[in-house]
Protein backbone atom coordinates (compact mmCIF):
# COMPACT_ATOMS: atom_id res chain seq x y z
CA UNK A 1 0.00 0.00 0.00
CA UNK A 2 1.31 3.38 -0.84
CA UNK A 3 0.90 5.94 1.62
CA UNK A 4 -0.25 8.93 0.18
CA UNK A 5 -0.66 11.37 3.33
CA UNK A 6 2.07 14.27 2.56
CA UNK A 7 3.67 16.79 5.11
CA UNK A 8 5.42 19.45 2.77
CA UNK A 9 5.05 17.40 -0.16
CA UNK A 10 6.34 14.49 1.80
CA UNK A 11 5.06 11.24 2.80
CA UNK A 12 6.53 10.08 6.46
CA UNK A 13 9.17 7.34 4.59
CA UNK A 14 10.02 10.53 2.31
CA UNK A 15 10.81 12.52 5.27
CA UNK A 16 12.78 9.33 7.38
CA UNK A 17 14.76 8.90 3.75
CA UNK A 18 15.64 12.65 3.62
CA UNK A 19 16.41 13.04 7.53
CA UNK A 20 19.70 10.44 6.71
CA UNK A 21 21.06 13.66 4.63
CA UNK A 22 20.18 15.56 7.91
CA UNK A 23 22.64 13.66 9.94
CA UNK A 24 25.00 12.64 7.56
CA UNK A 25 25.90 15.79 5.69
CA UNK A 26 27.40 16.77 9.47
CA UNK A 27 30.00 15.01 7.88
CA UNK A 28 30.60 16.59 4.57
CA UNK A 29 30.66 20.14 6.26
CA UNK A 30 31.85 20.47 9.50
CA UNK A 31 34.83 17.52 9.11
CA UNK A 32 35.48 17.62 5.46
CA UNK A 33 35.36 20.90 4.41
CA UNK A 34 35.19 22.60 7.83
CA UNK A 35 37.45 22.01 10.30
CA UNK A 36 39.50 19.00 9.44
CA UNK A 37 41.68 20.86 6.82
CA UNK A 38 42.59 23.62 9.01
CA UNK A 39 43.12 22.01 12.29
CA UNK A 40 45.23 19.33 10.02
CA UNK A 41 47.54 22.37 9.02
CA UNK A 42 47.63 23.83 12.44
CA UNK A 43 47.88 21.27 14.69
CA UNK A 44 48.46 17.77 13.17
CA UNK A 45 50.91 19.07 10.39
CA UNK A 46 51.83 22.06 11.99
CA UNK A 47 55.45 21.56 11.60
CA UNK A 48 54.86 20.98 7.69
CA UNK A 49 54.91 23.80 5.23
CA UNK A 50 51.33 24.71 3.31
CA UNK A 51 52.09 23.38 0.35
CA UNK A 52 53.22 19.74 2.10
CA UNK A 53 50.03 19.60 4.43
CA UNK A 54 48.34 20.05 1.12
CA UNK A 55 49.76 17.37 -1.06
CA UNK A 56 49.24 15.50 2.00
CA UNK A 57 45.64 16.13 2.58
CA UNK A 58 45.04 16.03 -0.92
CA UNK A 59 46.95 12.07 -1.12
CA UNK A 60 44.60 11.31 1.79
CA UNK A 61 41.34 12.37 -0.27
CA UNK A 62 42.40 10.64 -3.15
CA UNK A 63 43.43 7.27 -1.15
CA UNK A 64 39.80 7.23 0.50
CA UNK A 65 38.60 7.88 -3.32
CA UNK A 66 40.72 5.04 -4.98
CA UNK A 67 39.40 2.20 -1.98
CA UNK A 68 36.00 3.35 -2.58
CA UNK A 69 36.24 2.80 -6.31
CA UNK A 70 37.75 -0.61 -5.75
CA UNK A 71 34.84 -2.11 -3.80
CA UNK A 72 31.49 -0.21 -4.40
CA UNK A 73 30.38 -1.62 -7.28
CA UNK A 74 30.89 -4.88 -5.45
CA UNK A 75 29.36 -4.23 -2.47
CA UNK A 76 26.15 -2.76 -3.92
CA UNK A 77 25.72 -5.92 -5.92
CA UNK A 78 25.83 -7.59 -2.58
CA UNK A 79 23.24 -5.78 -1.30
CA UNK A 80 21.10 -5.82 -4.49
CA UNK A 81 21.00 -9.60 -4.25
CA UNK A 82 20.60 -10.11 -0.63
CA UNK A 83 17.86 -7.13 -0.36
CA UNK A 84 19.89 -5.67 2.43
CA UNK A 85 20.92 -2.44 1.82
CA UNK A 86 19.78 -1.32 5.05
CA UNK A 87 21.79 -2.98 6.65
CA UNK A 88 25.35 -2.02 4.50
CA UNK A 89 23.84 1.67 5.09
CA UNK A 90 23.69 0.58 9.02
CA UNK A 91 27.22 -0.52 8.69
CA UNK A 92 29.00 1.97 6.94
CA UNK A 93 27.46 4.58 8.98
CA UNK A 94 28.76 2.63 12.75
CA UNK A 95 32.29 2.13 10.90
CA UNK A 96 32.10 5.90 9.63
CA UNK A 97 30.69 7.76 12.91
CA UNK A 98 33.65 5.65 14.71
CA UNK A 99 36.51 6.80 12.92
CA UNK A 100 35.00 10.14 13.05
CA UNK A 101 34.85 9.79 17.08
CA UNK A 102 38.45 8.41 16.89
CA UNK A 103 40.21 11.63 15.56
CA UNK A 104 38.81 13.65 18.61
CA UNK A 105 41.74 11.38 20.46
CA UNK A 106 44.47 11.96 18.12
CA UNK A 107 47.40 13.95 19.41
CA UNK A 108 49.17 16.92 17.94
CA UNK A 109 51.90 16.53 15.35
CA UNK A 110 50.31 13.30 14.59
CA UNK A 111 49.31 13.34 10.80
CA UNK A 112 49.86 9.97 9.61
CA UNK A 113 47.26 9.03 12.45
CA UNK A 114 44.69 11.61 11.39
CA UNK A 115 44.81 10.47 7.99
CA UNK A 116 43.60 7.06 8.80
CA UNK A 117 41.23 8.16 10.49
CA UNK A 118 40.07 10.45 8.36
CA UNK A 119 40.36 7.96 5.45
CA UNK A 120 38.61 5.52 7.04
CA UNK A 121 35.73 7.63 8.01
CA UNK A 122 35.80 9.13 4.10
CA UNK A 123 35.71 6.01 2.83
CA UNK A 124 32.58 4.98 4.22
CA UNK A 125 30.93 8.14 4.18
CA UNK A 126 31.13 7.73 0.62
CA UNK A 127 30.24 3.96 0.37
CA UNK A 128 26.75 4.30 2.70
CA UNK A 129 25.55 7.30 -0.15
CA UNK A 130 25.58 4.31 -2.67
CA UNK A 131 23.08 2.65 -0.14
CA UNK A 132 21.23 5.70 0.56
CA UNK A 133 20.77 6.71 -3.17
CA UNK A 134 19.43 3.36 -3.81
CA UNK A 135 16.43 3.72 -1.19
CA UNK A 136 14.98 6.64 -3.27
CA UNK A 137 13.22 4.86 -5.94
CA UNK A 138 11.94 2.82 -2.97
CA UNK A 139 10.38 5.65 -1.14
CA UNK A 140 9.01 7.62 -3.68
CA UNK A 141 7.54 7.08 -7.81
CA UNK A 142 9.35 8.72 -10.40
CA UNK A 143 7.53 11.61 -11.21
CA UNK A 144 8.42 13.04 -8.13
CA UNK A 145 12.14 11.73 -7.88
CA UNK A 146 13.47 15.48 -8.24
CA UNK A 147 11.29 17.02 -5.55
CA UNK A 148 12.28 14.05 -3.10
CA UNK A 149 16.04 14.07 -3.75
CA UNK A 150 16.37 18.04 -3.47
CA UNK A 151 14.83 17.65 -0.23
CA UNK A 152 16.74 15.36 0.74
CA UNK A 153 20.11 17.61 -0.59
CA UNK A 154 17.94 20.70 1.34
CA UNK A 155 17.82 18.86 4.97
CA UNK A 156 21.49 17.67 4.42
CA UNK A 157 22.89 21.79 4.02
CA UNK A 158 20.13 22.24 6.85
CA UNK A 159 21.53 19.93 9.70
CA UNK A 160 25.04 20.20 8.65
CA UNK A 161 24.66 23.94 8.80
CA UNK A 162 23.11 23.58 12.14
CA UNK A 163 25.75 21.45 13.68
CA UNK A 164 28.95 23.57 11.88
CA UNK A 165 27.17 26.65 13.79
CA UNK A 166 27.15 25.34 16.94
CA UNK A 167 30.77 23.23 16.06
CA UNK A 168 31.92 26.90 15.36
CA UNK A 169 30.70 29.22 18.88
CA UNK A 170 32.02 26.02 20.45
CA UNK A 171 35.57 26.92 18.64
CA UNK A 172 35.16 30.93 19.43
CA UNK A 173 33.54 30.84 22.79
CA UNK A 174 35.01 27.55 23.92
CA UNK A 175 34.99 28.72 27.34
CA UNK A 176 31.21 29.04 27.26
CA UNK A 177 31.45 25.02 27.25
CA UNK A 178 33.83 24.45 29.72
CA UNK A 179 36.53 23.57 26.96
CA UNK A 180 40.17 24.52 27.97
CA UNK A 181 41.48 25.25 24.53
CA UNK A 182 40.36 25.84 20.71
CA UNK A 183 41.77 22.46 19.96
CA UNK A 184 39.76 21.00 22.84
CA UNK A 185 36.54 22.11 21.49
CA UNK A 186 37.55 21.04 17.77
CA UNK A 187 37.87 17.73 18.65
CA UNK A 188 34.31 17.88 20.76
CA UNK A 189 33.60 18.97 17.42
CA UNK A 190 34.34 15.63 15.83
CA UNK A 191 33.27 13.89 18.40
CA UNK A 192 29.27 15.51 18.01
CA UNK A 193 29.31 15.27 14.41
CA UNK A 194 29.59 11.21 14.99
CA UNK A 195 26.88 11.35 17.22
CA UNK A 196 24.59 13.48 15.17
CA UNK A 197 25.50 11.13 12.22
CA UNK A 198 24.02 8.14 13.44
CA UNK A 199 21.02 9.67 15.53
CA UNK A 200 19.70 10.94 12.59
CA UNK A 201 20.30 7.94 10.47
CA UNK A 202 17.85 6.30 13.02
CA UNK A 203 14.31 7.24 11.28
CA UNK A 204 15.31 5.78 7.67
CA UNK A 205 15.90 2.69 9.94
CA UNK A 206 13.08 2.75 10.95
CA UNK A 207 10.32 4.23 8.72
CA UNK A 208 12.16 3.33 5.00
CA UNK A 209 10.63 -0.06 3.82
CA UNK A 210 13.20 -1.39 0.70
CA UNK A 211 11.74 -3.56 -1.79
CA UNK A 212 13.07 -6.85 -2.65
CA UNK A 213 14.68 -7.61 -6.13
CA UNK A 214 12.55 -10.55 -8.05
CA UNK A 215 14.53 -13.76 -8.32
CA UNK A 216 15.59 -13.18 -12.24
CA UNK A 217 17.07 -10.43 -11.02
CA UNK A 218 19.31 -11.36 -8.36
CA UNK A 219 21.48 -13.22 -10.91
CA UNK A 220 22.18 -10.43 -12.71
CA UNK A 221 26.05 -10.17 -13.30
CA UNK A 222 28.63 -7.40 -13.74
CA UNK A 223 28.83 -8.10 -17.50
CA UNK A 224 24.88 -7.35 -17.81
CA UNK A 225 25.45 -4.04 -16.55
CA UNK A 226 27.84 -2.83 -18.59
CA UNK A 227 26.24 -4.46 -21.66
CA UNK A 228 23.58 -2.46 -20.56
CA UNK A 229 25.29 0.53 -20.33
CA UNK A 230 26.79 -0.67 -24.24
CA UNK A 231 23.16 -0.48 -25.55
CA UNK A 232 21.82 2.50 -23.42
CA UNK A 233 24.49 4.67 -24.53
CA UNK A 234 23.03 7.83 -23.04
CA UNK A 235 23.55 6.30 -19.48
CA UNK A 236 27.16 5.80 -20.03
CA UNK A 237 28.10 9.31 -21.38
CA UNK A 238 26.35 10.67 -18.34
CA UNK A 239 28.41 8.69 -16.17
CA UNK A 240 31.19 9.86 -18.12
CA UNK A 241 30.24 13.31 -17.71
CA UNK A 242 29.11 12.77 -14.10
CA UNK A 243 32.71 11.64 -13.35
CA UNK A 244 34.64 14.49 -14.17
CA UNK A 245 32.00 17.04 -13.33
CA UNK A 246 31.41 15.99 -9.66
CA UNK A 247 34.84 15.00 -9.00
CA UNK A 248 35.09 18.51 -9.52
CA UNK A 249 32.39 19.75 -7.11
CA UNK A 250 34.22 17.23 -4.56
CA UNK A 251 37.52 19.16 -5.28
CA UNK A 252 35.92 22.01 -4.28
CA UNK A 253 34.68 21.06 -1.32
CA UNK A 254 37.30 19.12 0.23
CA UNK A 255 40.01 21.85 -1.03
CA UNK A 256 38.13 25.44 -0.55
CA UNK A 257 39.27 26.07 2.83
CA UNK A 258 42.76 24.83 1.94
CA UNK A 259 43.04 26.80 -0.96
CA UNK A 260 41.44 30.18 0.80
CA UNK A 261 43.88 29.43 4.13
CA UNK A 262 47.19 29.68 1.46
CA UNK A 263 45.83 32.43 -0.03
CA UNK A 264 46.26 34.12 3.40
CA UNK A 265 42.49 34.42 4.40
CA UNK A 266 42.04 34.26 8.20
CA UNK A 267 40.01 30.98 9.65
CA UNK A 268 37.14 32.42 10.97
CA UNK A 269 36.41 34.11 7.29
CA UNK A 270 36.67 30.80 5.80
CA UNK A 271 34.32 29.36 8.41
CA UNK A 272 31.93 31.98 8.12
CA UNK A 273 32.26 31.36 3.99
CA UNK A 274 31.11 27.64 4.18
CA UNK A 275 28.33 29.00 6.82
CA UNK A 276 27.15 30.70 4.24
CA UNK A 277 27.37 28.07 1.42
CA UNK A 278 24.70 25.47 4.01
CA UNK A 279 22.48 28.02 4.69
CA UNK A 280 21.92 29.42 1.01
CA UNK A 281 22.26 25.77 0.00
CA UNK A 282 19.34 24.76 1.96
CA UNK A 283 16.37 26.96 -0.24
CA UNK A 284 18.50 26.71 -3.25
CA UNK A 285 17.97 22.32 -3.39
CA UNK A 286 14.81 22.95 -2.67
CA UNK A 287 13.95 25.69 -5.49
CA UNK A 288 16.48 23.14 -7.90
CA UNK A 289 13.90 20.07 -7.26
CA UNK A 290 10.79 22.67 -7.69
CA UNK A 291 13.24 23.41 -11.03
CA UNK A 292 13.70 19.75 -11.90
CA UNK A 293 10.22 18.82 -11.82
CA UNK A 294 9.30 21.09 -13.54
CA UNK A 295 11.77 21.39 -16.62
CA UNK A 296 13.44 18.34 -16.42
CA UNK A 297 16.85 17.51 -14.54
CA UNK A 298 19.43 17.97 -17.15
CA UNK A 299 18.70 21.95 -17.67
CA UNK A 300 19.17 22.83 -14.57
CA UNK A 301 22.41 20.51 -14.00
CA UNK A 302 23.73 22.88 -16.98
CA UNK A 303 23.08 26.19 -15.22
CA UNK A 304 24.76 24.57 -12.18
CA UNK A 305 27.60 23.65 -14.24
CA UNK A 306 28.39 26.94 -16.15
CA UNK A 307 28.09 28.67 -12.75
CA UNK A 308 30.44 26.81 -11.28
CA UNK A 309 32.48 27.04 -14.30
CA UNK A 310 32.43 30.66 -14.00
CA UNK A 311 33.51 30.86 -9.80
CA UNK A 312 36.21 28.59 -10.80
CA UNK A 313 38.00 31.07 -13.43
CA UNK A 314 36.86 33.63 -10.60
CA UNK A 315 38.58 31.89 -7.87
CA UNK A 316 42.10 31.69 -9.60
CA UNK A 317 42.21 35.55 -9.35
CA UNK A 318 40.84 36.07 -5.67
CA UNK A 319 42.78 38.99 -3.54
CA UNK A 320 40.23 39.67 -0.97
CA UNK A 321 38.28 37.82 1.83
CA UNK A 322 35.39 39.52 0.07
CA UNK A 323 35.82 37.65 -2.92
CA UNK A 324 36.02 34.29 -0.91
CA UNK A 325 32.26 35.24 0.63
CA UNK A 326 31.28 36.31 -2.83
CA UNK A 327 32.07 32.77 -4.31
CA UNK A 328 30.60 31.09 -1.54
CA UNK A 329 27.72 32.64 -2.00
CA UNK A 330 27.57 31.63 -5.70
CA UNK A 331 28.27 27.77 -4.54
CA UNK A 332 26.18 27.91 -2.44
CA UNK A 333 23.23 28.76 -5.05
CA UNK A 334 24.34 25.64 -7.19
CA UNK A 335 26.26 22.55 -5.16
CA UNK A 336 22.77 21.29 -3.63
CA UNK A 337 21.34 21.76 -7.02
CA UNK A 338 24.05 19.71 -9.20
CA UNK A 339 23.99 17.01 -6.58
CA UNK A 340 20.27 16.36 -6.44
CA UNK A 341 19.39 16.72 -9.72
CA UNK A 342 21.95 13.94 -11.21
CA UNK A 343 21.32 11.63 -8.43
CA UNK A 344 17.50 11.81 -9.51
CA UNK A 345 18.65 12.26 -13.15
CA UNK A 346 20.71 9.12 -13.21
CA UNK A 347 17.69 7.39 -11.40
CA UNK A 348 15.86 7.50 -14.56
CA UNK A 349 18.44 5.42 -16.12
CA UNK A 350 18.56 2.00 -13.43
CA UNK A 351 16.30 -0.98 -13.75
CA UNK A 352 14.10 -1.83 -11.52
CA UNK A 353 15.34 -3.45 -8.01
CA UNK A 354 18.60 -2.96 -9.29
CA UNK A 355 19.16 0.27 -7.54
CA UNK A 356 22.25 0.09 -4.92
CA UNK A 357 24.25 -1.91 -7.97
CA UNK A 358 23.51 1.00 -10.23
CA UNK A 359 24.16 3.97 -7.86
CA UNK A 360 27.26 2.55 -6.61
CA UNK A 361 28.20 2.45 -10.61
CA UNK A 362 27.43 6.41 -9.96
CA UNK A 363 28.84 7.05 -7.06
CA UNK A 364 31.75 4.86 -8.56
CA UNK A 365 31.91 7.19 -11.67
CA UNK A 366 31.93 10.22 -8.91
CA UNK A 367 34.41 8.89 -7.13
CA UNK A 368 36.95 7.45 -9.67
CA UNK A 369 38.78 10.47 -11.00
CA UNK A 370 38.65 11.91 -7.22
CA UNK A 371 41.22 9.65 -6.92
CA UNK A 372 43.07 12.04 -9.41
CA UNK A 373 41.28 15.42 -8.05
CA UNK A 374 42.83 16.65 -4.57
CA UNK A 375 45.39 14.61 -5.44
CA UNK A 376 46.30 16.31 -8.83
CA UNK A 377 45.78 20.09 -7.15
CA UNK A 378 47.57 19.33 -4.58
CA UNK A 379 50.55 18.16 -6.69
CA UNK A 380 50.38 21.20 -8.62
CA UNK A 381 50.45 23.64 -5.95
CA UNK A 382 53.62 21.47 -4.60
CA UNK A 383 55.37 21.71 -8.08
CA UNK A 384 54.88 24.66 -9.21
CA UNK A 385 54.44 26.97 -5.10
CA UNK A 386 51.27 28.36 -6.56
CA UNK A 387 47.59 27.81 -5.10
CA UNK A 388 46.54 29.34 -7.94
CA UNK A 389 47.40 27.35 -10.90
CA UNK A 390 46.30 24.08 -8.61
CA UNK A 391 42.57 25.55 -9.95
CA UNK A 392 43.43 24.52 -13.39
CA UNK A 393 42.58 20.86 -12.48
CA UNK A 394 38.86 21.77 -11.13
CA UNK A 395 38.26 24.37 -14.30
CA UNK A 396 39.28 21.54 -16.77
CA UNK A 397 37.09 18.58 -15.28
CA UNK A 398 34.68 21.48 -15.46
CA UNK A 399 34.99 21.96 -19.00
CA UNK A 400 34.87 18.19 -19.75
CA UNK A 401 31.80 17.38 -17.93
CA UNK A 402 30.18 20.14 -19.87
CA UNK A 403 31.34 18.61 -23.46
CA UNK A 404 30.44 15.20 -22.58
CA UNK A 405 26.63 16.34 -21.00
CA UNK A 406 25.88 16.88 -24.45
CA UNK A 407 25.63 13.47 -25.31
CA UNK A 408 23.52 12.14 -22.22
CA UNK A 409 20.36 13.62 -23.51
CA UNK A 410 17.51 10.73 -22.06
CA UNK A 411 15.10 9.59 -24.85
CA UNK A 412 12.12 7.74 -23.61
């Protein structure tokens, strides 16, 4: 029986699905792109010079990337055939929210430590989204696929914006807390976003009822998909495309606060910068779903594209910590946007039951040249001592995701 009573335009599984991004995207912001990369420079790596704390960071990103890409296309096969993907979601959140907990006890000057940490918790941070993307054609039809995943992208800048405000008056006021020390209250930090990662996890648990694959399909083997993907050609360019493109947007968002701290910009600006990008990001998914449903996916993933096209030639000739706000306000407008609308673009493309296999092939094609992306600016900035020219590597996966977009076009 489909339930058909709506809060918001919501049904309750809609709203336990979307509440994961709640919790989870605690994650993405306040560890990620918040405060991991400058308490790494300042307090793990603090005897390291930028541009080594960089390569470094960027090495660690890119190992987490290239151990994904080795087992999630595996693993959501697995979970495909057994109907469990639940419980893989259930497993690589514990295993994520615990290395997350675990760098709150690392000690200072300690960066091979905080790496592994950090990698670990990276790693499955990105394999539960395969498992989350997968429950949304179980909670919700297709025509409203758009609406459902911007939400969920919405409630994800929401509570991580929530938690990286209070994660940041804990780091300005931390006597207001009873902390000693800044570093004190960043690793409190650390320790809450684990904690607010798996509470909120706890209603998809719960209220999300995943459907089971029929028996022909649980046979289905690897060569199937990509014969598949051989005679729906459209699916495979937007993979393609989807791969440079969002290991771009991942560059970006693992990298910003790097890139804005060698530039010279003082922490609390680029705090108050990705502030900024989750709270503008939270109406801007939304009004991108409203888009999507609307218009189609694929025209507004363009307009997110060429803007961030644009902020990236912008960025290369920043000078001012206004110009750092300015971008993040632009980012802000788009990153929910591009995210939700190819996750429900791509959803379009999968066979039915057949959904964490087919997402982890996305989230695979995300993830596969971010093995290349930090890695690859953070080599160049190395090489060459320039910041700068380290944004040639996001402005050209830019441009390629654009070119090969063209040819994705969905024919029904």
């Amino acid at each position: 029986m489909v339930e058909t009573n709506k809060t918001f335009g919501l049904t309750r599984p809609q709203w336990a699905w979307a509440f994961y991004d709640f919790g989870n995207s605690a994650f993405a912001t306040t560890v990620m792109a918040g405060f991991f990369p400058l308490f790494f420079k300042q307090y793990w790596a603090k005897n390291l010079n930028p541009t080594e704390s960089t390569f470094m960071l960027g090495s660690a990103n890119s190992l987490a990337s290239f151990a994904l890409v080795c087992i999630i296309l595996w693993m959501g096969r697995w979970a495909d055939e057994t109907a469990k993907r639940k419980v893989f979601l259930a497993a690589t959140t514990l295993v994520g929210a615990l290395a997350t907990l675990a760098l709150s006890f690392v000690p200072s000057e300690s960066p091979y430590i905080a790496c592994l940490f950090y990698g670990m918790a990276a790693l499955n941070f990105g394999l539960g989204l395969a498992f989350y993307d997968a429950l949304l054609v179980d909670v919700s039809p297709p025509d409203s696929w758009d609406w459902v995943s911007g939400a969920g992208y919405a409630l994800g800048y929401l509570g991580g914006g929530i938690l990286f405000l209070i994660n940041v008056i804990m780091t300005l006021q931390p006597q207001w807390f009873g902390f000693s020390s800044v570093a004190v209250a960043v690793k409190w930090s650390f320790a809450s976003v684990a904690f607010w990662w798996v509470l909120f996890s706890l209603p998809l648990f719960k209220g999300v009822k995943e459907k089971s694959p029929e028996a022909s399909e649980k046979d289905l083997q690897f060569k199937e998909i990509f014969k598949h993907l051989k005679t729906h050609k459209a699916m495979g360019w937007f993979l393609l495309a989807f791969l440079f493109y969002n290991d771009a947007v991942n560059t970006i968002v693992k990298m910003a606060v790097d890139y804005g701290s060698a530039l010279g910009f003082e922490s609390k600006d680029l705090i108050g910068a990705l502030l900024m990008v989750q709270f503008i990001g939270f109406p801007a998914a939304l009004a991108m779903g409203a888009l999507g449903n609307r218009t189609g996916p694929l025209k507004g993933i363009y307009f997110c594209l060429f803007t961030y096209l644009i902020g990236s030639l912008l960025a290369q000739h920043m000078s001012q910590v206004l110009h750092f706000y300015l971008l993040a306000a632009m980012i802000g407008l788009v990153q929910g946007g591009v995210q939700s609308l190819s996750r429900s673009y791509f959803a379009r493309f999968i066979p039915e039951g057949e959904g964490a296999t087919y997402f982890g092939l996305f989230n695979l094609s995300g993830k596969f040249s971010a093995v290349l992306g930090p890695a690859l600016m953070g080599l160049l900035a190395w090489s060459t001592g320039s910041n700068r020219l380290s944004m040639l590597v996001v402005i050209g996966f830019f441009f390629i995701g654009l070119l090969l977009l063209r040819k994705s076009q969905l024919r029904t």
